[in-house]
PDB file of N, CA and C in Angstrom:
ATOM      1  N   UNK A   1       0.843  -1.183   0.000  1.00  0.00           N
ATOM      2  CA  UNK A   1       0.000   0.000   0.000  1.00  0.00           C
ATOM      3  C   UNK A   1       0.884   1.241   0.000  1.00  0.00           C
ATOM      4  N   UNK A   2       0.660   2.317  -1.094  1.00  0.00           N
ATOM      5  CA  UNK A   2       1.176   3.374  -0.657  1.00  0.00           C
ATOM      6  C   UNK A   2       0.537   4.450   0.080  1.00  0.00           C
ATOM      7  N   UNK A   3       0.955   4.953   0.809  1.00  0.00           N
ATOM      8  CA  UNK A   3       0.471   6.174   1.739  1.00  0.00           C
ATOM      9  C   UNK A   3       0.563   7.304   1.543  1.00  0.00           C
ATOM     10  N   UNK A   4      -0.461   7.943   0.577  1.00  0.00           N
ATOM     11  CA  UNK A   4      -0.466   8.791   0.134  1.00  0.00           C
ATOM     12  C   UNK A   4      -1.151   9.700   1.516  1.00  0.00           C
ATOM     13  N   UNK A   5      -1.229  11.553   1.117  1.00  0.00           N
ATOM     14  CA  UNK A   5      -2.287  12.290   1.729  1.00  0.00           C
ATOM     15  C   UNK A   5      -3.499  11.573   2.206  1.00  0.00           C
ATOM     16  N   UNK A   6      -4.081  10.915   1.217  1.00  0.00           N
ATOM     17  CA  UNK A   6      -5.437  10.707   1.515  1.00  0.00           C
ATOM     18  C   UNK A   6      -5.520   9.590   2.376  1.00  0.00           C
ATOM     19  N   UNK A   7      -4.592   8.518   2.785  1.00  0.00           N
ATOM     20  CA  UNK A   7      -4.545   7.601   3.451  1.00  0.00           C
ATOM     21  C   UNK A   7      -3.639   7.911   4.864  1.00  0.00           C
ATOM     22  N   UNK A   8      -2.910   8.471   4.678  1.00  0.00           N
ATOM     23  CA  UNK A   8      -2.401   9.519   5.941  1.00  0.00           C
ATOM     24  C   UNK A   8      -3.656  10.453   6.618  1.00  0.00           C
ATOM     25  N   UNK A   9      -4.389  10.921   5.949  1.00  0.00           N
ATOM     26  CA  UNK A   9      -5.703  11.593   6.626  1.00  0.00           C
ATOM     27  C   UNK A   9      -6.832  10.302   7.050  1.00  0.00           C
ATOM     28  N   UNK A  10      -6.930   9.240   6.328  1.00  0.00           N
ATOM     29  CA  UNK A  10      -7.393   8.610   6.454  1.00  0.00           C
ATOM     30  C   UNK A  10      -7.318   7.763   7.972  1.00  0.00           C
ATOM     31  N   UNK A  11      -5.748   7.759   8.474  1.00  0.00           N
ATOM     32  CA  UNK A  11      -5.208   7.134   9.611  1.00  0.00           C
ATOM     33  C   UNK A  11      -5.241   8.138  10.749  1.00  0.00           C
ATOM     34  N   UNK A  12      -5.390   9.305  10.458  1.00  0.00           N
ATOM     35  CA  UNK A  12      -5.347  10.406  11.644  1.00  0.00           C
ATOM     36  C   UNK A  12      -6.918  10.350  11.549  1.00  0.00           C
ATOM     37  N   UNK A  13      -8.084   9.945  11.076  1.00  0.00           N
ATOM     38  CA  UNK A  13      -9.421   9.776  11.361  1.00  0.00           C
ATOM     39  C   UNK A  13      -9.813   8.779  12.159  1.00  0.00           C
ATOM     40  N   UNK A  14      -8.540   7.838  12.226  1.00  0.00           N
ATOM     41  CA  UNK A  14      -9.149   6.752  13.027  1.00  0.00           C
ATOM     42  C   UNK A  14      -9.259   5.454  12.000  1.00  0.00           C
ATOM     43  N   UNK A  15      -8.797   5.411  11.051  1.00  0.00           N
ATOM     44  CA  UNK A  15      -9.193   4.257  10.103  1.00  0.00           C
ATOM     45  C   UNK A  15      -8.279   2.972  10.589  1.00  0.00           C
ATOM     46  N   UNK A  16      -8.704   1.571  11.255  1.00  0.00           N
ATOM     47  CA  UNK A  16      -7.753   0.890  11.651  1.00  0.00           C
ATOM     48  C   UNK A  16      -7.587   0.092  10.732  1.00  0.00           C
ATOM     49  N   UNK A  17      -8.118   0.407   9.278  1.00  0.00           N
ATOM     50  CA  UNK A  17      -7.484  -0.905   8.017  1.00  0.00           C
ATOM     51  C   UNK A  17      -6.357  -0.085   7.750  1.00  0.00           C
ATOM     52  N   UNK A  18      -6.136   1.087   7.441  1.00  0.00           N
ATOM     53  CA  UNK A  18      -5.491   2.258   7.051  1.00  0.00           C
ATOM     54  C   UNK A  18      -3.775   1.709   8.280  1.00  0.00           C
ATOM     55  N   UNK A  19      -4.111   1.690   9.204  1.00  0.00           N
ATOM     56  CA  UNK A  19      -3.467   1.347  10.634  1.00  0.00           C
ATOM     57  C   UNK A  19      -2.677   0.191  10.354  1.00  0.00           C
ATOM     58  N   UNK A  20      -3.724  -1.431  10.080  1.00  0.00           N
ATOM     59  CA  UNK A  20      -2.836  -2.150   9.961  1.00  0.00           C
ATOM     60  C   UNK A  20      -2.000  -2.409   9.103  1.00  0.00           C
ATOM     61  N   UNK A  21      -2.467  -1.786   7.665  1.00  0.00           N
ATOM     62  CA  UNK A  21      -1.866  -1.627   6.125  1.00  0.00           C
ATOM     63  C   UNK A  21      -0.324  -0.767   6.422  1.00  0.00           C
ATOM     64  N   UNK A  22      -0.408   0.101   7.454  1.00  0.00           N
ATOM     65  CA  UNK A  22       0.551   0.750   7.922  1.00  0.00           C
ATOM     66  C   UNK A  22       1.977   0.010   8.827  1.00  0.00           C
ATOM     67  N   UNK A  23       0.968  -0.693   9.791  1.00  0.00           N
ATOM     68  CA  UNK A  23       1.593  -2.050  11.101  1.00  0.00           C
ATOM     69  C   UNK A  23       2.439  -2.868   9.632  1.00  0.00           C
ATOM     70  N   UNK A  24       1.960  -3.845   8.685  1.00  0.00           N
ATOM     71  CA  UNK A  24       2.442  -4.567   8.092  1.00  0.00           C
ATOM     72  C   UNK A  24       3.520  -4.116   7.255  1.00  0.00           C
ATOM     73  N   UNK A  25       3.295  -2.799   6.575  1.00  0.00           N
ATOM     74  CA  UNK A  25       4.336  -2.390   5.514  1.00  0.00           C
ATOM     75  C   UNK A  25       5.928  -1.928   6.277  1.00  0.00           C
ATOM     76  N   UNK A  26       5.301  -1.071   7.733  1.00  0.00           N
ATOM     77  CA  UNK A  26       6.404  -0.724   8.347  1.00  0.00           C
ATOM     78  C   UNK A  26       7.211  -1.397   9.249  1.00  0.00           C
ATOM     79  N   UNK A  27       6.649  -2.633   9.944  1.00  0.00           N
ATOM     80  CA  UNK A  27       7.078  -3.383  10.901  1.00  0.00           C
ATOM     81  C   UNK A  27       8.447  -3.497  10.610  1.00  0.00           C
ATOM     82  N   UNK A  28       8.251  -4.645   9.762  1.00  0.00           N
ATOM     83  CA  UNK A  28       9.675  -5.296   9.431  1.00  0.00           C
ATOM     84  C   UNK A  28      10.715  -4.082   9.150  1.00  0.00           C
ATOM     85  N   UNK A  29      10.734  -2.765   8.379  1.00  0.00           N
ATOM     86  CA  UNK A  29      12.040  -2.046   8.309  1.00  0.00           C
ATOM     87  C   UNK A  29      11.944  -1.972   9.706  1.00  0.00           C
ATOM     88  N   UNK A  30      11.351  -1.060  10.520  1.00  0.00           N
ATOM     89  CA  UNK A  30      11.286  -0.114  11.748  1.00  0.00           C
ATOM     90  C   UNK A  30      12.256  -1.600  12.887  1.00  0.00           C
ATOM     91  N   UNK A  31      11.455  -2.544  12.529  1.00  0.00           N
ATOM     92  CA  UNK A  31      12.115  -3.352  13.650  1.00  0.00           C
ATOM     93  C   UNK A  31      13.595  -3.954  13.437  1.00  0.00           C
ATOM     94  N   UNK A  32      14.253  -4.033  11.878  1.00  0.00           N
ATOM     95  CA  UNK A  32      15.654  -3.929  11.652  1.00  0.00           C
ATOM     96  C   UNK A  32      16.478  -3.188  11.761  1.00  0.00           C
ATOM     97  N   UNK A  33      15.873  -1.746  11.912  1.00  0.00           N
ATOM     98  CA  UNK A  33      16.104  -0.589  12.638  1.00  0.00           C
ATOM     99  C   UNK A  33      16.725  -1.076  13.690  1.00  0.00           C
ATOM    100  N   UNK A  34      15.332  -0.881  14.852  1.00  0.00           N
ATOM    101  CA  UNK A  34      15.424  -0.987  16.235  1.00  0.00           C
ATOM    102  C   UNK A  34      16.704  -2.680  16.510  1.00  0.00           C
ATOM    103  N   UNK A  35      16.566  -3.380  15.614  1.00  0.00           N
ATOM    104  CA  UNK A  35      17.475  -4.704  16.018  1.00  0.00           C
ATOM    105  C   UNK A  35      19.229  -4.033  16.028  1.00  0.00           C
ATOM    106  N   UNK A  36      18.960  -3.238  14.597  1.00  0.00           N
ATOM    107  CA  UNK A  36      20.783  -2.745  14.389  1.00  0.00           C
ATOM    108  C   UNK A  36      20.723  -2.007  15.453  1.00  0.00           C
ATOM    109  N   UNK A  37      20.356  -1.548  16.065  1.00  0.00           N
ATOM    110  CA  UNK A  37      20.708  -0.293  17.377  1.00  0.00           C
ATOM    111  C   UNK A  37      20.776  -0.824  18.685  1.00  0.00           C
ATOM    112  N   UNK A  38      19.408  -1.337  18.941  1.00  0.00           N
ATOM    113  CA  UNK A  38      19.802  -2.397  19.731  1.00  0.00           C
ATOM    114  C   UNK A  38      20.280  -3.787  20.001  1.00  0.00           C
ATOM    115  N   UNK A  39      20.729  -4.332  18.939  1.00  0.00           N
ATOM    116  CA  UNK A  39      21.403  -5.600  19.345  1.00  0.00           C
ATOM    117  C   UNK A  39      20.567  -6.771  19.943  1.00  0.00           C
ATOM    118  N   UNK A  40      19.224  -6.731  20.169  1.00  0.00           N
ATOM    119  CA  UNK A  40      18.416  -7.279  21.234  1.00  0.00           C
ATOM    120  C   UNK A  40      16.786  -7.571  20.571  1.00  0.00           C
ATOM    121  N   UNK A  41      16.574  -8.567  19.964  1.00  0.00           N
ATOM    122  CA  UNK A  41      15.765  -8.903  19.834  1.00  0.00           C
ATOM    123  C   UNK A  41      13.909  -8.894  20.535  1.00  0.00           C
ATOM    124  N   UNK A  42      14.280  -9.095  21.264  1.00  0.00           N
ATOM    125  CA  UNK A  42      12.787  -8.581  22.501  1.00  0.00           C
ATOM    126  C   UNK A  42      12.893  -6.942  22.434  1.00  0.00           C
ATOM    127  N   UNK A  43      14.418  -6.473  22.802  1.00  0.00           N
ATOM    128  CA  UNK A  43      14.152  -4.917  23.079  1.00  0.00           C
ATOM    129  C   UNK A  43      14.039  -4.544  21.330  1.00  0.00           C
ATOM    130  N   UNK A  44      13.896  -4.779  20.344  1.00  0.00           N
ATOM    131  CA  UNK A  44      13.957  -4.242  19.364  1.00  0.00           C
ATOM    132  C   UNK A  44      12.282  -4.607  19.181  1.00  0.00           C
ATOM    133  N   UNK A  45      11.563  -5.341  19.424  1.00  0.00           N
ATOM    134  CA  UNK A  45      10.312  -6.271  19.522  1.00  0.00           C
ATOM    135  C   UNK A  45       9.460  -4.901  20.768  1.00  0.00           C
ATOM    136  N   UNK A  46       9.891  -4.733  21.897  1.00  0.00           N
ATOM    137  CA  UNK A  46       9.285  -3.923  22.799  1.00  0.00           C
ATOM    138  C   UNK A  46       9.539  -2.457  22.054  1.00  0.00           C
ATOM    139  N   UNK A  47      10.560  -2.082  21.729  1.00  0.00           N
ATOM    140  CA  UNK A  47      10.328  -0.354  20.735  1.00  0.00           C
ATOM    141  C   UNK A  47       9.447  -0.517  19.953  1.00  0.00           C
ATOM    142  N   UNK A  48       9.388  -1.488  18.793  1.00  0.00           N
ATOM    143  CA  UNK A  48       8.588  -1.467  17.997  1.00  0.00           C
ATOM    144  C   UNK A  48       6.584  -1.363  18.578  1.00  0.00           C
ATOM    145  N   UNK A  49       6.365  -2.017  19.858  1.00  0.00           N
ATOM    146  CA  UNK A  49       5.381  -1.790  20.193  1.00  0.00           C
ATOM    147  C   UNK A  49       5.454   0.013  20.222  1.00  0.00           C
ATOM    148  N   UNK A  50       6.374   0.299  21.352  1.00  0.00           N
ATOM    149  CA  UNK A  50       6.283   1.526  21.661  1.00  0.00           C
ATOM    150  C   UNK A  50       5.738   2.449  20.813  1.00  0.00           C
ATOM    151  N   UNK A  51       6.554   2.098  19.681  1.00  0.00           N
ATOM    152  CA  UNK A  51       6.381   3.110  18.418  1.00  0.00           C
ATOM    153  C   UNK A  51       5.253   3.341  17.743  1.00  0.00           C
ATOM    154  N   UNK A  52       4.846   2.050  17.400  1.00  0.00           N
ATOM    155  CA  UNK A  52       2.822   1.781  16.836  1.00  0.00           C
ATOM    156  C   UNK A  52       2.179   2.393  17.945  1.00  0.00           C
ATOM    157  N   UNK A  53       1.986   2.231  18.883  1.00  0.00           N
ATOM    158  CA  UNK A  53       1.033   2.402  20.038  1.00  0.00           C
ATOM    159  C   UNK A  53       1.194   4.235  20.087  1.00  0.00           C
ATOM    160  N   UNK A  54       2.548   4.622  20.097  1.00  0.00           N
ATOM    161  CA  UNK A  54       2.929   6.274  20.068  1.00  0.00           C
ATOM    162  C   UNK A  54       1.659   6.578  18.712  1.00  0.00           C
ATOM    163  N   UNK A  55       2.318   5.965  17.340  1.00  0.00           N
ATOM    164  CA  UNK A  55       1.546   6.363  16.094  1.00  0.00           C
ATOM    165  C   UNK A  55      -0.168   6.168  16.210  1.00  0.00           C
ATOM    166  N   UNK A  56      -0.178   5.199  17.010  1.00  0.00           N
ATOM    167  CA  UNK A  56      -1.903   5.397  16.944  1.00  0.00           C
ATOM    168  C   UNK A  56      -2.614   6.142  17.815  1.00  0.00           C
ATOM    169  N   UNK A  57      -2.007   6.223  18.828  1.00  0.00           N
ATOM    170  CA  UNK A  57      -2.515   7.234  20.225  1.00  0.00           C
ATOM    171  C   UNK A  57      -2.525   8.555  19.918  1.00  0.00           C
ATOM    172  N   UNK A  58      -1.354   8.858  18.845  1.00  0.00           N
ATOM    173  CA  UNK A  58      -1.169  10.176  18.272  1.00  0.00           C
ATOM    174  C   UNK A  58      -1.390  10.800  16.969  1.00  0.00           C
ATOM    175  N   UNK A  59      -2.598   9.626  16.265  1.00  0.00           N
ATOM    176  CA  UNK A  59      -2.822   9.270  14.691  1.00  0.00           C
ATOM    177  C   UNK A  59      -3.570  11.271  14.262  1.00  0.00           C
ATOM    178  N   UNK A  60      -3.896  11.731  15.346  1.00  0.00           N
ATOM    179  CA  UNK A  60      -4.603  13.258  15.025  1.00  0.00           C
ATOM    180  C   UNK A  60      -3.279  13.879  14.196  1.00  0.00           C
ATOM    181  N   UNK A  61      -2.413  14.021  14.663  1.00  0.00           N
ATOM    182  CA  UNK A  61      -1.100  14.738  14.571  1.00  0.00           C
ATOM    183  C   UNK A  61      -0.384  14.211  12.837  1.00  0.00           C
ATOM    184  N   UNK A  62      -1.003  12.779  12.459  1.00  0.00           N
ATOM    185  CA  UNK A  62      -0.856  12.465  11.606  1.00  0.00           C
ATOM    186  C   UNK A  62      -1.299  13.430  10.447  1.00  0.00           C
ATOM    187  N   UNK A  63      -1.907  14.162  10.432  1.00  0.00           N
ATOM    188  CA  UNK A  63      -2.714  14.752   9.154  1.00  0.00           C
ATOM    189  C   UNK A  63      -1.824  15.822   8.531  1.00  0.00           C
ATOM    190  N   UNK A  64      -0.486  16.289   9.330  1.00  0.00           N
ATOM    191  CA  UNK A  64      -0.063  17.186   8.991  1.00  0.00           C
ATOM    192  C   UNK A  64       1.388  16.848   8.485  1.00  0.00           C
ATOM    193  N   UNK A  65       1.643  15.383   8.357  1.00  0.00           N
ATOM    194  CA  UNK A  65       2.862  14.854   8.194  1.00  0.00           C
ATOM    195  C   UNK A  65       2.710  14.799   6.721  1.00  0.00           C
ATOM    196  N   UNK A  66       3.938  14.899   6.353  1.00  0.00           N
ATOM    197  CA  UNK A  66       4.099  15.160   4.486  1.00  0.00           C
ATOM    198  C   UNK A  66       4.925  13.883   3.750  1.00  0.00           C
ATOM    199  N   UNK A  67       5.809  13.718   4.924  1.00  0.00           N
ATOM    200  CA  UNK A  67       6.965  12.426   4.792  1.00  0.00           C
ATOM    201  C   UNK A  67       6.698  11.370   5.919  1.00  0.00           C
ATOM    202  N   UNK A  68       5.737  10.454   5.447  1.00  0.00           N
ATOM    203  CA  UNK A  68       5.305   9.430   6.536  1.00  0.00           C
ATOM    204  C   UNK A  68       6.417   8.433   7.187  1.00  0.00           C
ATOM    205  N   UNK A  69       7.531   8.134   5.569  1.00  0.00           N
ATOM    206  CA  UNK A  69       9.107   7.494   6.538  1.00  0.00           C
ATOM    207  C   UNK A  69       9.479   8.173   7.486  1.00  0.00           C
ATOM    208  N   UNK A  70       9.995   9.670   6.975  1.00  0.00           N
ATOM    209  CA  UNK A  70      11.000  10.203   7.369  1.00  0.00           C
ATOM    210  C   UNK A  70      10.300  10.462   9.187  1.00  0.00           C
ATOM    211  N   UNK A  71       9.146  10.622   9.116  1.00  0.00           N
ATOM    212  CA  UNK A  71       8.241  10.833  10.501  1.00  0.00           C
ATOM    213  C   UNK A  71       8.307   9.440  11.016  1.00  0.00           C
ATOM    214  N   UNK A  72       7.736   8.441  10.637  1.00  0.00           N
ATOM    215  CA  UNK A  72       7.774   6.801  10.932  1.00  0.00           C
ATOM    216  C   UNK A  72       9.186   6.773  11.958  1.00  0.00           C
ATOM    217  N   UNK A  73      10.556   6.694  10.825  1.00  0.00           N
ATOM    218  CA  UNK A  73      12.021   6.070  11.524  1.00  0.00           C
ATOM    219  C   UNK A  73      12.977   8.025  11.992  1.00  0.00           C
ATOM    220  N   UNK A  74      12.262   9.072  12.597  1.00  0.00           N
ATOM    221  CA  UNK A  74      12.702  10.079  13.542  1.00  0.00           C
ATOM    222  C   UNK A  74      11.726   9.615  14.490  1.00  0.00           C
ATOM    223  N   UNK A  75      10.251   8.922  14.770  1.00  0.00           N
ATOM    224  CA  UNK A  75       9.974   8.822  15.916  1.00  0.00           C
ATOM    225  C   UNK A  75      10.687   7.271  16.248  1.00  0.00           C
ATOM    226  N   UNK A  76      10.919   6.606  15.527  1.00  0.00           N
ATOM    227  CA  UNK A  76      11.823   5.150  15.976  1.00  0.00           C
ATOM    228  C   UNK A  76      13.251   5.877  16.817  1.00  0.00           C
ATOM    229  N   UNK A  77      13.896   6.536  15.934  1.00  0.00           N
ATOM    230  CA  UNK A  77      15.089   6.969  16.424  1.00  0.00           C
ATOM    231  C   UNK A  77      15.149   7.162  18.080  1.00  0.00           C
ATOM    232  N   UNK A  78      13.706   8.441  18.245  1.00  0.00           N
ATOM    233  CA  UNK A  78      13.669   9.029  19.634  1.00  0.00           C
ATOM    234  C   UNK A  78      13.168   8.247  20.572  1.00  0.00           C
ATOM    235  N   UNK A  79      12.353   6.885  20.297  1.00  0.00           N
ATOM    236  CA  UNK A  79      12.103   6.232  20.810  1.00  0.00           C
ATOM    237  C   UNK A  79      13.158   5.099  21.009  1.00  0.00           C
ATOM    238  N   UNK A  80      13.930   4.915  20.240  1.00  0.00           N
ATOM    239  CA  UNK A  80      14.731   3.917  20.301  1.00  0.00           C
ATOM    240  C   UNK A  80      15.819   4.833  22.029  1.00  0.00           C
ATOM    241  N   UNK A  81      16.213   6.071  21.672  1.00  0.00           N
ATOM    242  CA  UNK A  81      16.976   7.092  22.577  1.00  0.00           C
ATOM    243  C   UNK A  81      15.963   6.724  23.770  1.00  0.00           C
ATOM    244  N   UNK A  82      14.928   6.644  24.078  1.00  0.00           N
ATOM    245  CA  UNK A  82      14.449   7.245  24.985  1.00  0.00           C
ATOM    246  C   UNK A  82      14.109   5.724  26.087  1.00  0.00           C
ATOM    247  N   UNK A  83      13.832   4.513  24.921  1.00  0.00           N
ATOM    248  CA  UNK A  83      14.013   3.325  25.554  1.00  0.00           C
ATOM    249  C   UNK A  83      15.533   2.869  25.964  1.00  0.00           C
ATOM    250  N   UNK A  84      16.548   3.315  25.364  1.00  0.00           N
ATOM    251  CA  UNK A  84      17.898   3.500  26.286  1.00  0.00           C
ATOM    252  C   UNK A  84      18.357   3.703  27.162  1.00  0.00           C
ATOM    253  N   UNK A  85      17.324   5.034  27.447  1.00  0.00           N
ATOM    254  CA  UNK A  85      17.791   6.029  28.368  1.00  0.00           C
ATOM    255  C   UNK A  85      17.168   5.276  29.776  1.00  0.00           C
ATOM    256  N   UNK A  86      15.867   4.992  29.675  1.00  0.00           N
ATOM    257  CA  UNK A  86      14.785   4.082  30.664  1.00  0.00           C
ATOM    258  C   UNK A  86      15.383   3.170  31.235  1.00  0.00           C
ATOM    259  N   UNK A  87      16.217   2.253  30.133  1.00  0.00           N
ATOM    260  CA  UNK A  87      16.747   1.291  30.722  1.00  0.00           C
ATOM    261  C   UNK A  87      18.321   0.888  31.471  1.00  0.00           C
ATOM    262  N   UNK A  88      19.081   1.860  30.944  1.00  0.00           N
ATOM    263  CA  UNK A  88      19.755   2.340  31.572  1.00  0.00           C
ATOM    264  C   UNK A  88      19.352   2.795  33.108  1.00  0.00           C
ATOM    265  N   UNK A  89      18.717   3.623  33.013  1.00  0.00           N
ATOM    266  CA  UNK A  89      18.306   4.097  34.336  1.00  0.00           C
ATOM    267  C   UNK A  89      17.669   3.189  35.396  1.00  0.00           C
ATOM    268  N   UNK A  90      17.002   2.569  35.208  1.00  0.00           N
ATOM    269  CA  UNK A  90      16.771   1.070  35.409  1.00  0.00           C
ATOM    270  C   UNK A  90      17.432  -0.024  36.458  1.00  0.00           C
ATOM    271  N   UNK A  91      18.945   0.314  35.836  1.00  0.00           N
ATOM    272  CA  UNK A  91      19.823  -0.598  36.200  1.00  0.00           C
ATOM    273  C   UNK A  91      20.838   0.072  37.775  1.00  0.00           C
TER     274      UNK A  91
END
């Protein structure tokens, strides 16, 4: 699926086919992402929740995004930073 405007507005309305069409296309990069950074399979598995759950809780905010990657893997990034930081602290 590509994600155009209209399906990006479509997901900041609340559309959860729109959502999972989104869950399936992005998983797998976002979570090879999160694996190269973290090294850690579960913790690359637990960001990746983080990250969907951030994108759908915050799907309003979606309507104004132009670059759905470049938005997608900068909130992986800060999330990936921020689940670091947690766990670190943690310890």
């Amino acid at each position: 699926m590509i994600f155009n405007q209209n399906e990006i507005k479509k997901l900041a309305e609340g559309d959860v086919r729109v959502f999972t069409a989104l869950h399936q296309a992005f998983f797998p990069k976002i979570h090879q992402f999160a694996l190269m950074l973290l090294k850690d399979n579960q913790d690359a598995d637990d960001v990746c929740q983080i990250i969907f759950t951030k994108v759908w809780v915050k799907r309003e905010n979606l309507s104004e995004v132009t670059n759905l990657d470049g938005y997608l893997f900068t909130l992986s990034k800060n999330s990936i930073i921020d689940y670091l930081s947690s766990k670190k602290n943690k310890k």
